[in-house]
Protein backbone atom coordinates (compact mmCIF):
# COMPACT_ATOMS: atom_id res chain seq x y z
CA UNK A 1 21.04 -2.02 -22.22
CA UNK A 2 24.48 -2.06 -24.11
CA UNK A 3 27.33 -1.26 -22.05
CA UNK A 4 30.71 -0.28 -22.37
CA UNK A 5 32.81 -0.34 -19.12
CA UNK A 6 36.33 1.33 -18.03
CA UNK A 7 36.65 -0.43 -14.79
CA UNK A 8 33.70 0.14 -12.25
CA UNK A 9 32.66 3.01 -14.22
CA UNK A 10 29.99 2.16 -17.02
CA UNK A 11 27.79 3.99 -19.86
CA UNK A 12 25.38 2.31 -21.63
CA UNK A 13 21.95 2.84 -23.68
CA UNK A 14 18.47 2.07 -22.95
CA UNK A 15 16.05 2.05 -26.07
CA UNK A 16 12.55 2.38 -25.82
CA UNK A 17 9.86 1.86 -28.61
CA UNK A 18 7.55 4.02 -27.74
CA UNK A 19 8.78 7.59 -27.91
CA UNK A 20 5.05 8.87 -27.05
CA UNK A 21 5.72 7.71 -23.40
CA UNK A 22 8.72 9.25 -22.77
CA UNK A 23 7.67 12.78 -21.79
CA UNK A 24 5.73 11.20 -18.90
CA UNK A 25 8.68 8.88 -17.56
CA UNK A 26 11.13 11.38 -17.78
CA UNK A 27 8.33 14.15 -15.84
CA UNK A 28 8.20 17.70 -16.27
CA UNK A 29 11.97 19.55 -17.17
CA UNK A 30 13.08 15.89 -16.71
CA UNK A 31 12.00 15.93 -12.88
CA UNK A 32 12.19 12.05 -12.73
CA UNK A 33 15.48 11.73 -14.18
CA UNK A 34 16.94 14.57 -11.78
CA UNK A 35 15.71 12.44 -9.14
CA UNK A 36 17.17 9.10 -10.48
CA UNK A 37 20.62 10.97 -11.16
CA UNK A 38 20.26 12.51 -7.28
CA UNK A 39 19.78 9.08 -5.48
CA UNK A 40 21.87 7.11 -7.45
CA UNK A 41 24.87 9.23 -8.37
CA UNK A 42 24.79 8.86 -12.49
CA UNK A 43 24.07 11.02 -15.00
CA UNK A 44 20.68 10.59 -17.63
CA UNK A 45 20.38 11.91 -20.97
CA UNK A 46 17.50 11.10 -23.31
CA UNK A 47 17.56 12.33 -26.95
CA UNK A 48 14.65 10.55 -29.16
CA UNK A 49 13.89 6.97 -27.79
CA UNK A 50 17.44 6.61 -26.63
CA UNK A 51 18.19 7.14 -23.31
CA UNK A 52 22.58 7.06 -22.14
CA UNK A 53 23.57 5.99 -18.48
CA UNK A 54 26.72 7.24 -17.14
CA UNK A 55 27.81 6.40 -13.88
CA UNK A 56 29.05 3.45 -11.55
CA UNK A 57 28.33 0.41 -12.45
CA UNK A 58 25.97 -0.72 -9.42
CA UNK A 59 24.13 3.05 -9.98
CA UNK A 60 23.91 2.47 -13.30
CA UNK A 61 22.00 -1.08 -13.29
CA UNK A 62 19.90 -0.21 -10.32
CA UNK A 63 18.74 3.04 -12.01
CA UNK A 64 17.90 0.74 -15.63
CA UNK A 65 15.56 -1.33 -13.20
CA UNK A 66 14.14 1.80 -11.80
CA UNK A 67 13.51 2.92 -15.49
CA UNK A 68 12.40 -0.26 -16.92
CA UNK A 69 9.84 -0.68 -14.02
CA UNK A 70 8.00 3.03 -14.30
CA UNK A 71 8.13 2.30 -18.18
CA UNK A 72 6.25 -0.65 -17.62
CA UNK A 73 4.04 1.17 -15.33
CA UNK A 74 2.90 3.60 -18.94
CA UNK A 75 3.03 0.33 -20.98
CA UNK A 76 -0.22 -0.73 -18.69
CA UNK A 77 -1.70 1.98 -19.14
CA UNK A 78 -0.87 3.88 -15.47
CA UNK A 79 1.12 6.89 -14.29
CA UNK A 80 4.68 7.90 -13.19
CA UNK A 81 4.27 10.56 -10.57
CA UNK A 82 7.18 11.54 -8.38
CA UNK A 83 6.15 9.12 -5.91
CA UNK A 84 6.50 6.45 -8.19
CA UNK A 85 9.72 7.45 -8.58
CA UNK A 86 10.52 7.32 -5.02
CA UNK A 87 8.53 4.61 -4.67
CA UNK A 88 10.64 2.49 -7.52
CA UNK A 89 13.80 3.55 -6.58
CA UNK A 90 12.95 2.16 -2.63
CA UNK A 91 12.11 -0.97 -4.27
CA UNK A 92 15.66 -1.58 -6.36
CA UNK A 93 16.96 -1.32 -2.76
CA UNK A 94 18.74 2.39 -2.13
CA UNK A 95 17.51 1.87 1.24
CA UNK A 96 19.67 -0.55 3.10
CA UNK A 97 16.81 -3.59 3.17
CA UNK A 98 18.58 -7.32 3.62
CA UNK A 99 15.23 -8.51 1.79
CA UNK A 100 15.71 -6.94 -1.09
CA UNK A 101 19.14 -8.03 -1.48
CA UNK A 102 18.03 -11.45 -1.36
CA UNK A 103 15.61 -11.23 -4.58
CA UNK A 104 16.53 -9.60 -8.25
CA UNK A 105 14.85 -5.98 -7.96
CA UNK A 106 13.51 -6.19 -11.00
CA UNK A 107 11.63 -9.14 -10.58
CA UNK A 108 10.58 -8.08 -7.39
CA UNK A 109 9.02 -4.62 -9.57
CA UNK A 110 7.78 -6.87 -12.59
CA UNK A 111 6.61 -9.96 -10.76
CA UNK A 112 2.97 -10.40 -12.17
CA UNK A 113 1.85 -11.93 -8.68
CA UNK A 114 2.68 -9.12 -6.91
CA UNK A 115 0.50 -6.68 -9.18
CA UNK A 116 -3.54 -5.99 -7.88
CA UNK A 117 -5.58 -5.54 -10.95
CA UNK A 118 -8.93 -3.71 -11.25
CA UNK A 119 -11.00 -2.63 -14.35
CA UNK A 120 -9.66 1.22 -13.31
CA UNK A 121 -5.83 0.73 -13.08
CA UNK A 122 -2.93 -1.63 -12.17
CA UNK A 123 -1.32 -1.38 -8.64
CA UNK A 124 2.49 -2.72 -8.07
CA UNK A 125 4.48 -2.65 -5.15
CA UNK A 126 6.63 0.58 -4.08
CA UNK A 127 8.48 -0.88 -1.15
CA UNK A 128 9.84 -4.82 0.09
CA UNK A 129 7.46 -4.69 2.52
CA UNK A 130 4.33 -4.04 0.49
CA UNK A 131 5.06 -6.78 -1.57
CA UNK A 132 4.81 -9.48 0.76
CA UNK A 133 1.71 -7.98 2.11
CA UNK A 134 0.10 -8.30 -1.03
CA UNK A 135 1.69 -11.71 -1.05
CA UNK A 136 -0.17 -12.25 2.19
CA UNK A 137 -3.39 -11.05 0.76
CA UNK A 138 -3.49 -13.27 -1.98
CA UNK A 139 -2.66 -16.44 -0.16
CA UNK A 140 -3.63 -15.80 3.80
CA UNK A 141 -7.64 -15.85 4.93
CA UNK A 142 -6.42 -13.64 7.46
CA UNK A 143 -3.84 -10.75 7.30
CA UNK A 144 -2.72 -7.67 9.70
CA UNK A 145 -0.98 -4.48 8.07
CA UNK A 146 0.65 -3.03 10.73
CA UNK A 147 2.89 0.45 10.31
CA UNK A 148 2.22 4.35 10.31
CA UNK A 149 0.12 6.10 7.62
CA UNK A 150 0.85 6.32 4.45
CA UNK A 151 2.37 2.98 4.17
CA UNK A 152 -0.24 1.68 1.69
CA UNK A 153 -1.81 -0.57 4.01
CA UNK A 154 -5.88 0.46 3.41
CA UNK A 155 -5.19 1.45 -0.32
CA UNK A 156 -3.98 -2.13 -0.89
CA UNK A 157 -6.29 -4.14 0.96
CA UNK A 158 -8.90 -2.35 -0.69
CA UNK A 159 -7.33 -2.69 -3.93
CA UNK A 160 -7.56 -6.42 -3.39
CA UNK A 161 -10.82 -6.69 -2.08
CA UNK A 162 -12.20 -5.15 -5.53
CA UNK A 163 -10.00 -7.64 -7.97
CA UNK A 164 -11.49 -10.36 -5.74
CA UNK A 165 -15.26 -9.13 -6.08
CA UNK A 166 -14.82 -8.60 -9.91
CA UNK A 167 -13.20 -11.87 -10.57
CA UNK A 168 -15.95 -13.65 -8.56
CA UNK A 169 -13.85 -14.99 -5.59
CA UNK A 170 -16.27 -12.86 -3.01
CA UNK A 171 -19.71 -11.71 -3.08
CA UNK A 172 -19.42 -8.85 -1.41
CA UNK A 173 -17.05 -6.78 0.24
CA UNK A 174 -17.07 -5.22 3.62
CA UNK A 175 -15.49 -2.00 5.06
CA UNK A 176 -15.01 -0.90 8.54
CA UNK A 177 -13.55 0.97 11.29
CA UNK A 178 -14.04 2.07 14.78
CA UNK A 179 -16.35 4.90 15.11
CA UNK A 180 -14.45 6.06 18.29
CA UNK A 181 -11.56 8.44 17.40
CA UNK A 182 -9.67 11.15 18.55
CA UNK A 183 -11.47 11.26 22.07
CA UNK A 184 -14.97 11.48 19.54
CA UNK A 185 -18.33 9.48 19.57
CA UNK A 186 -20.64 9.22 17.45
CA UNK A 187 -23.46 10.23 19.42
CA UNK A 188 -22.03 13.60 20.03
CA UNK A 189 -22.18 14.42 16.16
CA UNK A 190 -24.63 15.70 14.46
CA UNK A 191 -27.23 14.90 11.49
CA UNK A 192 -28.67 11.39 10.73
CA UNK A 193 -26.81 7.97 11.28
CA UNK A 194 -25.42 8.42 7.89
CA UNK A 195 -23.93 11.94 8.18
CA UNK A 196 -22.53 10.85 11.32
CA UNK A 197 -21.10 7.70 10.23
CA UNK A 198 -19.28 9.16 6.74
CA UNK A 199 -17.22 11.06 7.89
CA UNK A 200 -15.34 8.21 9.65
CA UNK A 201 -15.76 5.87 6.22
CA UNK A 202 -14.32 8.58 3.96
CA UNK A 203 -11.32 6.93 4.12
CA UNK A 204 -12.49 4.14 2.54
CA UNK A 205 -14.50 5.77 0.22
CA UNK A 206 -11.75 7.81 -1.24
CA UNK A 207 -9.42 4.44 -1.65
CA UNK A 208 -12.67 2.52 -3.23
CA UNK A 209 -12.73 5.24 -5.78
CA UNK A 210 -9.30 4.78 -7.35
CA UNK A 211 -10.40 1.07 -7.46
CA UNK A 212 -13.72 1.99 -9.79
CA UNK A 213 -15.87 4.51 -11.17
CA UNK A 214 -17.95 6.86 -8.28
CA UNK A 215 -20.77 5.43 -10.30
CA UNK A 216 -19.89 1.32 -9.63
CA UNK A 217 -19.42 1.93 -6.18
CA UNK A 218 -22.62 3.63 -6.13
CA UNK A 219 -24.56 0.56 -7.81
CA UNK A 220 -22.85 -1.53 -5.89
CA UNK A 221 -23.57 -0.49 -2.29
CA UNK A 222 -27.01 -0.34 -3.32
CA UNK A 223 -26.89 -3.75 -4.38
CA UNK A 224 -25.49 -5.08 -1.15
CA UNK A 225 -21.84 -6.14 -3.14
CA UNK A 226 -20.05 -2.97 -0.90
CA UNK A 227 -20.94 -2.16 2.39
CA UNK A 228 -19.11 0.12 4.72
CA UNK A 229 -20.08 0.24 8.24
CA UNK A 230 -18.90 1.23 11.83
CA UNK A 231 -17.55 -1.97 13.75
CA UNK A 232 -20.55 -1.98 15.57
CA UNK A 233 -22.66 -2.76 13.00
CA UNK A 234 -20.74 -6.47 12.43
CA UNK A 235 -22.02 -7.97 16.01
CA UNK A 236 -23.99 -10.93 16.21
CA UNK A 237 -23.20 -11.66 12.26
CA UNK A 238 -21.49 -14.20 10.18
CA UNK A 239 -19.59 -13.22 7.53
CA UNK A 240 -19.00 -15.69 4.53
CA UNK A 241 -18.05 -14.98 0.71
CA UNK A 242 -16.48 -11.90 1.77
CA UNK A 243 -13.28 -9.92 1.64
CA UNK A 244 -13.72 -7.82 5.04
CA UNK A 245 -11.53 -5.27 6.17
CA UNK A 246 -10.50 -3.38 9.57
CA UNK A 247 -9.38 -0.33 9.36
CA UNK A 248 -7.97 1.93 11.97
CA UNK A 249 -7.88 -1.39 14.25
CA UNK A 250 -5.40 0.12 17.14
CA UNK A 251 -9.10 1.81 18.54
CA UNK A 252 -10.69 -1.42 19.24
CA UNK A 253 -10.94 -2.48 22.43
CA UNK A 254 -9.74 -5.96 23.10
CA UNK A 255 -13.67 -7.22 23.48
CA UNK A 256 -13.96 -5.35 19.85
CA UNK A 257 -11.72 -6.89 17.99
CA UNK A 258 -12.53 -10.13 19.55
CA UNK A 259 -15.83 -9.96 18.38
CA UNK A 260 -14.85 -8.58 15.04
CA UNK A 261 -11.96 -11.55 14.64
CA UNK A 262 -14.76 -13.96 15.62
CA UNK A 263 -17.05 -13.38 12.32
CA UNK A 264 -15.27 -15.30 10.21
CA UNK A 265 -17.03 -17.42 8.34
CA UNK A 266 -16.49 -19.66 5.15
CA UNK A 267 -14.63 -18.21 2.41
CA UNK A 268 -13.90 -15.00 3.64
CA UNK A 269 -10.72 -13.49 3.73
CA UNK A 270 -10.23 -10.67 6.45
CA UNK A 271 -7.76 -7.71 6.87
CA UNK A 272 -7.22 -5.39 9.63
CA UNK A 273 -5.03 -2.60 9.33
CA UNK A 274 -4.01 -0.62 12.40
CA UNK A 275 -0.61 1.46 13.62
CA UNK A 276 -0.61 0.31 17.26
CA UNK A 277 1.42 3.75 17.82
CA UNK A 278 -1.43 5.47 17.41
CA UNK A 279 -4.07 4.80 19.65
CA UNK A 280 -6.47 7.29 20.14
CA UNK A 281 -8.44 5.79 22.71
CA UNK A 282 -9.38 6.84 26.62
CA UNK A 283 -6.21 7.04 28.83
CA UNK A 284 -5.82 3.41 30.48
CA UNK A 285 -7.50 1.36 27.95
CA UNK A 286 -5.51 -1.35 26.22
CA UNK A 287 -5.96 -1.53 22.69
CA UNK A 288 -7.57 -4.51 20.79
CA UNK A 289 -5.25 -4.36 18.03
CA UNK A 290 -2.50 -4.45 20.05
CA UNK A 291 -4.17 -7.46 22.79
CA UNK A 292 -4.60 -9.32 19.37
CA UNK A 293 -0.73 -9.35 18.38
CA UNK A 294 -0.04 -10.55 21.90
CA UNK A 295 -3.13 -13.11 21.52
CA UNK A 296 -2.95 -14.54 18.23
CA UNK A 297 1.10 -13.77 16.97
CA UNK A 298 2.07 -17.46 16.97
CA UNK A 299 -0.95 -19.03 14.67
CA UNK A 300 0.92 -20.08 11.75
CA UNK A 301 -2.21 -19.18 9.59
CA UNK A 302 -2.12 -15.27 9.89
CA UNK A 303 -0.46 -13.44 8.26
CA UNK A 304 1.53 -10.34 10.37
CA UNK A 305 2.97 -7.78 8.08
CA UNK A 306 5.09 -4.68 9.54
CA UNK A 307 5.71 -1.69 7.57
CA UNK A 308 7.85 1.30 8.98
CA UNK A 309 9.15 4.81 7.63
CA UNK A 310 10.52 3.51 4.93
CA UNK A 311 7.63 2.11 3.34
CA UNK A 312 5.56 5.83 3.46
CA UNK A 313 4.48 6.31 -0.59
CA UNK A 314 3.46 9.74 0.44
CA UNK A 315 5.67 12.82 -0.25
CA UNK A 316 9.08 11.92 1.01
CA UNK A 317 9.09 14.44 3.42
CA UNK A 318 6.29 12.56 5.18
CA UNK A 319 8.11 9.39 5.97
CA UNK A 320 11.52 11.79 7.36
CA UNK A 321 8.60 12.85 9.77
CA UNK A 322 7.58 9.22 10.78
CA UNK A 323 11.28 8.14 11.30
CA UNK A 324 11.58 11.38 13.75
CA UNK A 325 8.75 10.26 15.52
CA UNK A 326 9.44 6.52 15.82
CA UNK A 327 12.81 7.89 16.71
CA UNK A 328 11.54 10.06 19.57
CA UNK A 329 9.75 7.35 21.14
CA UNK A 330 12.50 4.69 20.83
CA UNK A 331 14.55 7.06 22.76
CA UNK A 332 12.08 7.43 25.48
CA UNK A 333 12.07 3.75 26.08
C-alpha cells in the first residue's frame, strides 16, 4: 500500500488485480467496507481496482490486513460474508488480546499452517484462539475445545478430521456425542434406532457437509470411512487409524468419558469438544468433561484449548449474549 503521512494521520492505496472480486469483498452497498470504516475509525473508497485508506495510521494498517486477508479468502476460491468480516477484523486484534499483539496479524490470517483444506473449501482462522486450536489439532493426538457455542470448536475439528481422511493420515473417521440431553433419553423417542439417534448427530452431519459433497459422505458411511454414533456405541472397542471426535462432552458422566478417553489406540488422534457451562445433565451429577480437566489438566501431551465470547463466528449479536451470560454467572460467584 503506498502511503503518504501528515503526522499520525495517513492515506494510502491498495491495488488489487482482480477487479472481478471486488464486488464480493466490498459486500452488498459496500456493507463490508461500512463495517471496516465502523470498527476501525477510517474512511474506504474503492473506484476500479483501487481502493484509498484514510484514517490513523494504526486504523489504517490494521484495516489493509483485514482487506488483504478476505481478498485472499476470494483468491482461494471461498467467500466473504459479514462474519468473515467480523471474524478478520477479531483476528488483526480490535479486541484487546495480549496474543495477538505478540504475532504480526497478518501472518497470523495468511499463515498456511493454520489453514484446514478439503476438496470443498479452505477454512482459516477468525479469532487468536482458533488458531492455536487448529495448531493443536495438527500436532496433539489428543485435544479439548472448550468454550460456548458458536466458537468453531465442532466445525473445525471436523474440518480436520476430513483433510486427514483425504490425505490418507486416517482410515476412518468417527463422530460422537452423548445421547442424553436436555433432561432426554433415547429410549423415550420414537421410531427406529436410527430416527432416534439423528437427531442428536445432526450436528455433525450439517458440519460434515460443508467439508464434502451430501453424496461423499453418503459413500463414505456406507463404506465404513465415516461413522457417527452415540457414545455408547464406542464401549468395549479400540480405536486405531482414526480421527475421533467428542462432541457435546460436558454430558458425559465421569465413567463416560473415562471409557471414551480410554479407546485410544495407535494412530488416532482424538477431540472432544464440550462447554462445561452447559451441562444438561440430572441435578447432582458431576460432569465427565469437567472430572476430566480436573483429572488429566497437567499431562503435557494434551492439548487444552479455551475459547470465550470473543471467539463466537456467529452473528455478533450472539457472542454480546454469551459475554452477558458468562457475566451473570461470574457475578454470582
Amino acid at each position: 500500500m503506498k502511503q503518504k503521512s501528515t503526522e499520525n494521520y495517513t492515506s494510502g492505496v491498495l491495488e488489487f488485480e482482480d477487479n472481478l472480486l471486488l464486488p464480493s469483498l466490498y459486500g452488498e452497498h459496500n456493507v463490508n467496507l461500512a463495517r471496516i470504516e465502523h470498527e476501525f475509525g477510517c474512511e474506504l473508497s474503492g473506484k476500479g481496482n483501487l481502493l484509498s485508506i484514510e484514517g490513523p495510521e494504526e486504523a489504517c494498517n490494521l484495516s489493509r490486513d483485514v482487506l488483504l486477508s478476505l481478498h485472499q479468502r476470494l483468491e482461494e476460491g471461498g467467500e466473504v460474508t459479514i462474519e468473515d468480516v467480523d471474524g478478520a477484523i477479531r483476528l488483526v486484534g480490535m479486541l484487546d488480546s495480549p496474543t495477538l499483539r505478540e504475532v504480526n496479524p497478518r501472518d497470523e490470517l495468511l499463515n498456511d499452517d493454520n489453514v484446514i483444506r478439503t476438496r470443498k473449501t479452505t477454512i482459516r482462522p477468525r479469532s487468536a484462539n482458533q488458531s492455536k486450536y487448529i495448531e493443536a489439532l495438527r500436532k496433539k493426538d489428543m485435544t479439548f475445545g472448550l468454550g460456548p457455542a458458536g466458537t468453531g470448536k465442532t466445525f473445525l475439528a471436523v474440518a480436520m478430521a476430513v483433510s486427514h481422511l483425504l490425505e490418507g493420515k486416517v482410515e476412518r473417521i468417527i463422530l460422537s456425542r452423548p445421547a442424553v440431553e436436555a433432561g432426554e433419553k433415547l429410549g423415550f423417542l420414537p421410531g427406529d434406532l436410527k430416527e432416534k439417534v439423528d437427531p442428536y448427530l445432526r450436528p455433525l452431519y450439517d458440519a460434515l457437509g460443508q467439508m464434502i459433497s451430501m453424496e461423499q459422505t453418503e459413500k463414505r458411511l456406507e463404506r465404513g470411512e465415516i461413522e457417527v454414533a452415540p457414545l455408547a456405541f464406542m464401549r468395549g472397542r479400540t480405536l486405531s487409524d482414526a480421527f475421533v471426535i467428542l462432541d457435546e462432552a460436558q454430558n458425559t458422566t465421569p465413567m463416560q468419558m473415562k471409557m471414551f478417553l480410554t479407546r485410544f489406540g495407535q494412530n488416532c488422534h482424538m477431540v472432544v469438544c464440550g462447554d462445561p457451562s452447559q451441562v444438561d445433565l440430572p441435578d447432582g451429577s458431576k460432569s465427565g468433561l469437567k472430572d476430566a480437566l480436573d483429572t488429566l489438566g497437567k499431562i503435557r501431551d494434551i492439548a487444552f484449548i479455551h475459547f470465550d465470547s470473543s471467539d463466537v463466528v456467529r452473528h455478533k449479536l450472539v457472542g454480546k449474549i454469551v459475554k452477558a451470560y458468562d457475566d451473570k454467572e461470574s457475578h454470582k460467584s
